[in-house]
C-alpha atoms as a PDB file:
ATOM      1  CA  UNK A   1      -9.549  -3.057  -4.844  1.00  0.00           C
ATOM      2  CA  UNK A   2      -8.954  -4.650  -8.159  1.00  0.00           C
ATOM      3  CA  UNK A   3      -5.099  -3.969  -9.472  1.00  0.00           C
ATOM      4  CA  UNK A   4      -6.248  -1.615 -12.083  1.00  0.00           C
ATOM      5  CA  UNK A   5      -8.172   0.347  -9.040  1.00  0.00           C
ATOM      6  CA  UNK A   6      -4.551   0.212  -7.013  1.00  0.00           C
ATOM      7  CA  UNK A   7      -2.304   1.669 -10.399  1.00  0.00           C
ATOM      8  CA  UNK A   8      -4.838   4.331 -10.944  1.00  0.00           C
ATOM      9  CA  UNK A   9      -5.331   4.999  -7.031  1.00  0.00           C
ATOM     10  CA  UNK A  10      -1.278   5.228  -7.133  1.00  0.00           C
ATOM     11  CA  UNK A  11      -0.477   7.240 -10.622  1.00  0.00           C
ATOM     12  CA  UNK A  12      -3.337   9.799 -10.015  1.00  0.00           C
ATOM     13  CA  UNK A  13      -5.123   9.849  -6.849  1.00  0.00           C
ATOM     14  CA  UNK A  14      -1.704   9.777  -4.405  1.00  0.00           C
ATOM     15  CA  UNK A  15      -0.140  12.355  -6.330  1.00  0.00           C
ATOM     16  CA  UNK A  16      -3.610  14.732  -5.878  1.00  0.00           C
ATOM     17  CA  UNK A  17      -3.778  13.941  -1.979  1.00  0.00           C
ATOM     18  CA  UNK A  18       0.190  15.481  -1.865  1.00  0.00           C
ATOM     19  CA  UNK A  19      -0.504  18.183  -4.522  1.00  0.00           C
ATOM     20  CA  UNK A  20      -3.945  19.738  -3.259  1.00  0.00           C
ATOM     21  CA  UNK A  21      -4.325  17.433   0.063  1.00  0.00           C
ATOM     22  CA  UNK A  22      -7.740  15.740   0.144  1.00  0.00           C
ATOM     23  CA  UNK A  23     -11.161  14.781   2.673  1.00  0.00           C
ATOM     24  CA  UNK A  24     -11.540  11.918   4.653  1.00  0.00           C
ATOM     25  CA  UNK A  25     -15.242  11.228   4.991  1.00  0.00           C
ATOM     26  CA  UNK A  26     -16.938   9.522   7.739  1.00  0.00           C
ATOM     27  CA  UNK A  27     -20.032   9.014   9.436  1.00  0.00           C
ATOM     28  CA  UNK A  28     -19.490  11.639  11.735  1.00  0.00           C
ATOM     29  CA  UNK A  29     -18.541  14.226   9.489  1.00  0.00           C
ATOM     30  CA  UNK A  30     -15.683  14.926   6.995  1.00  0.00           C
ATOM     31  CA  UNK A  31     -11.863  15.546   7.592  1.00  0.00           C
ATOM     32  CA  UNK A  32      -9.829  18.297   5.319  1.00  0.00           C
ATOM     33  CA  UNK A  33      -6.351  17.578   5.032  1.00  0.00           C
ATOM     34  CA  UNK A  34      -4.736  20.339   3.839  1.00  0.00           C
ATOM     35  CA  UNK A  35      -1.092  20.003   1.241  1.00  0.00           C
ATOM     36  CA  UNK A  36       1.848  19.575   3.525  1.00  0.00           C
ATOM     37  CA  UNK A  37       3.286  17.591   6.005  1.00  0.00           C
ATOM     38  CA  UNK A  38       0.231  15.143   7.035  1.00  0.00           C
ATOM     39  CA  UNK A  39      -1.127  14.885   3.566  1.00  0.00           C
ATOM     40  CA  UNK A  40       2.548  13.746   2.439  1.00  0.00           C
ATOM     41  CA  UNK A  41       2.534  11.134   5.376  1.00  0.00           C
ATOM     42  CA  UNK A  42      -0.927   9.682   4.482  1.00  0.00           C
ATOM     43  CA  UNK A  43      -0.078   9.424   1.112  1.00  0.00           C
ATOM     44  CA  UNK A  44       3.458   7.535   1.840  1.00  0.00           C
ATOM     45  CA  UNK A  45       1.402   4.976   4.026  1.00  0.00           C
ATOM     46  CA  UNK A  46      -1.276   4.774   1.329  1.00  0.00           C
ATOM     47  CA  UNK A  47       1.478   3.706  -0.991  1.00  0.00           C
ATOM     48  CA  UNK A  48       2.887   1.068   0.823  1.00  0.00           C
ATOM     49  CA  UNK A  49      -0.413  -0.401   1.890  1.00  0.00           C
ATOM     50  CA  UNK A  50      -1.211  -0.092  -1.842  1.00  0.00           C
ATOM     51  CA  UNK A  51       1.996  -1.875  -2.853  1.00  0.00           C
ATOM     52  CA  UNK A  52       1.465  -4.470  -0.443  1.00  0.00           C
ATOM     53  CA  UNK A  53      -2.223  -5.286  -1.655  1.00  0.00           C
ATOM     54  CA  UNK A  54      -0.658  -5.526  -5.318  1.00  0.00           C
ATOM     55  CA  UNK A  55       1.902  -8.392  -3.374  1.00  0.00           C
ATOM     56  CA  UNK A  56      -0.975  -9.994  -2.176  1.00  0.00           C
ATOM     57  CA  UNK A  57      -3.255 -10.110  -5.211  1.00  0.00           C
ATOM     58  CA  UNK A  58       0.340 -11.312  -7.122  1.00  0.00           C
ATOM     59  CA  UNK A  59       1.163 -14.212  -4.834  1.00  0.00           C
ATOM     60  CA  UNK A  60      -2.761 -15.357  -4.562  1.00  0.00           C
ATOM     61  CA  UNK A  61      -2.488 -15.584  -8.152  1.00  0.00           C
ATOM     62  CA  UNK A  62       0.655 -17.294  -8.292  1.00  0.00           C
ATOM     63  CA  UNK A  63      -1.054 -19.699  -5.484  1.00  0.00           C
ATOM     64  CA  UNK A  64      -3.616 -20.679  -7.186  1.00  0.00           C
ATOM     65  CA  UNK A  65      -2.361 -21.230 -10.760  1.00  0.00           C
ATOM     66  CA  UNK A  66       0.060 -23.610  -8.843  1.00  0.00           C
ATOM     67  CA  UNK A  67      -3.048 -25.616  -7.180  1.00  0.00           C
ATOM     68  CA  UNK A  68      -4.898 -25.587 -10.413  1.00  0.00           C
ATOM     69  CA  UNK A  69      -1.511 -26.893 -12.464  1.00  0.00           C
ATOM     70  CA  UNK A  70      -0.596 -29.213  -9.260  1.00  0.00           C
ATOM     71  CA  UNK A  71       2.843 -29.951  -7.597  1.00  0.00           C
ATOM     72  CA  UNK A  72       4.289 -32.113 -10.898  1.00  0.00           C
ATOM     73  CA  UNK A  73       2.833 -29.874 -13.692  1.00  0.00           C
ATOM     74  CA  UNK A  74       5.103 -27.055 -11.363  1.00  0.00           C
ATOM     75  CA  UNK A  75       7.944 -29.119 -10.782  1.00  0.00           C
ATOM     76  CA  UNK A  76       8.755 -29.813 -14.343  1.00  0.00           C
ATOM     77  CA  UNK A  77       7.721 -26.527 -15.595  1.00  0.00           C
ATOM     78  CA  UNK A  78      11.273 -25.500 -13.327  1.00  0.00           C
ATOM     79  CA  UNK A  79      13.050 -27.930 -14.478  1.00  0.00           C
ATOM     80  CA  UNK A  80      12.327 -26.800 -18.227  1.00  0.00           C
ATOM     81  CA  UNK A  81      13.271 -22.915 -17.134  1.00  0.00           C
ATOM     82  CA  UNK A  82      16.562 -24.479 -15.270  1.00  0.00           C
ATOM     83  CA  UNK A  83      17.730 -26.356 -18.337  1.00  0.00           C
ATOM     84  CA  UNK A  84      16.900 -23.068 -20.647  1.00  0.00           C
ATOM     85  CA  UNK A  85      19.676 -20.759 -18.819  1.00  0.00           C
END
């Protein structure tokens, strides 16, 4: 999932799975979940998964940029924000 996929999973599609519950599909056939107590718990671990993804896809980022800018490029880039506080 892309971030913009995770947001809009998390602003609109969460909220509908707790509101009016939701189906699971599978190759066997398709699982109503009904609004209440399982749809709310679904949704809560679908969140943090979510959140955790968005972590991920953050610190990859952050990863990379530093392997791309290398260990000195880094280095003094902290030493710049350290002397600017």
């Amino acid at each position: 999932m892309t971030e913009s996929d995770i947001y809009h999973a998390m602003d609109v599609q969460v909220p509908a799975m707790r509101q009016r519950g939701f189906t699971i599909g599978t190759t066997a056939g398709q699982i109503s979940i009904p609004p209440g107590w399982i749809a709310e718990r679904m949704a809560q671990q679908l969140t943090q998964h979510m959140q955790c993804e968005l972590l991920r896809q953050t610190r990859d980022r952050a990863l990379q940029k530093a392997s791309i800018e290398g260990p000195t490029t880094l280095l003094n880039r902290r030493k710049a924000e350290q002397h600017e506080h």
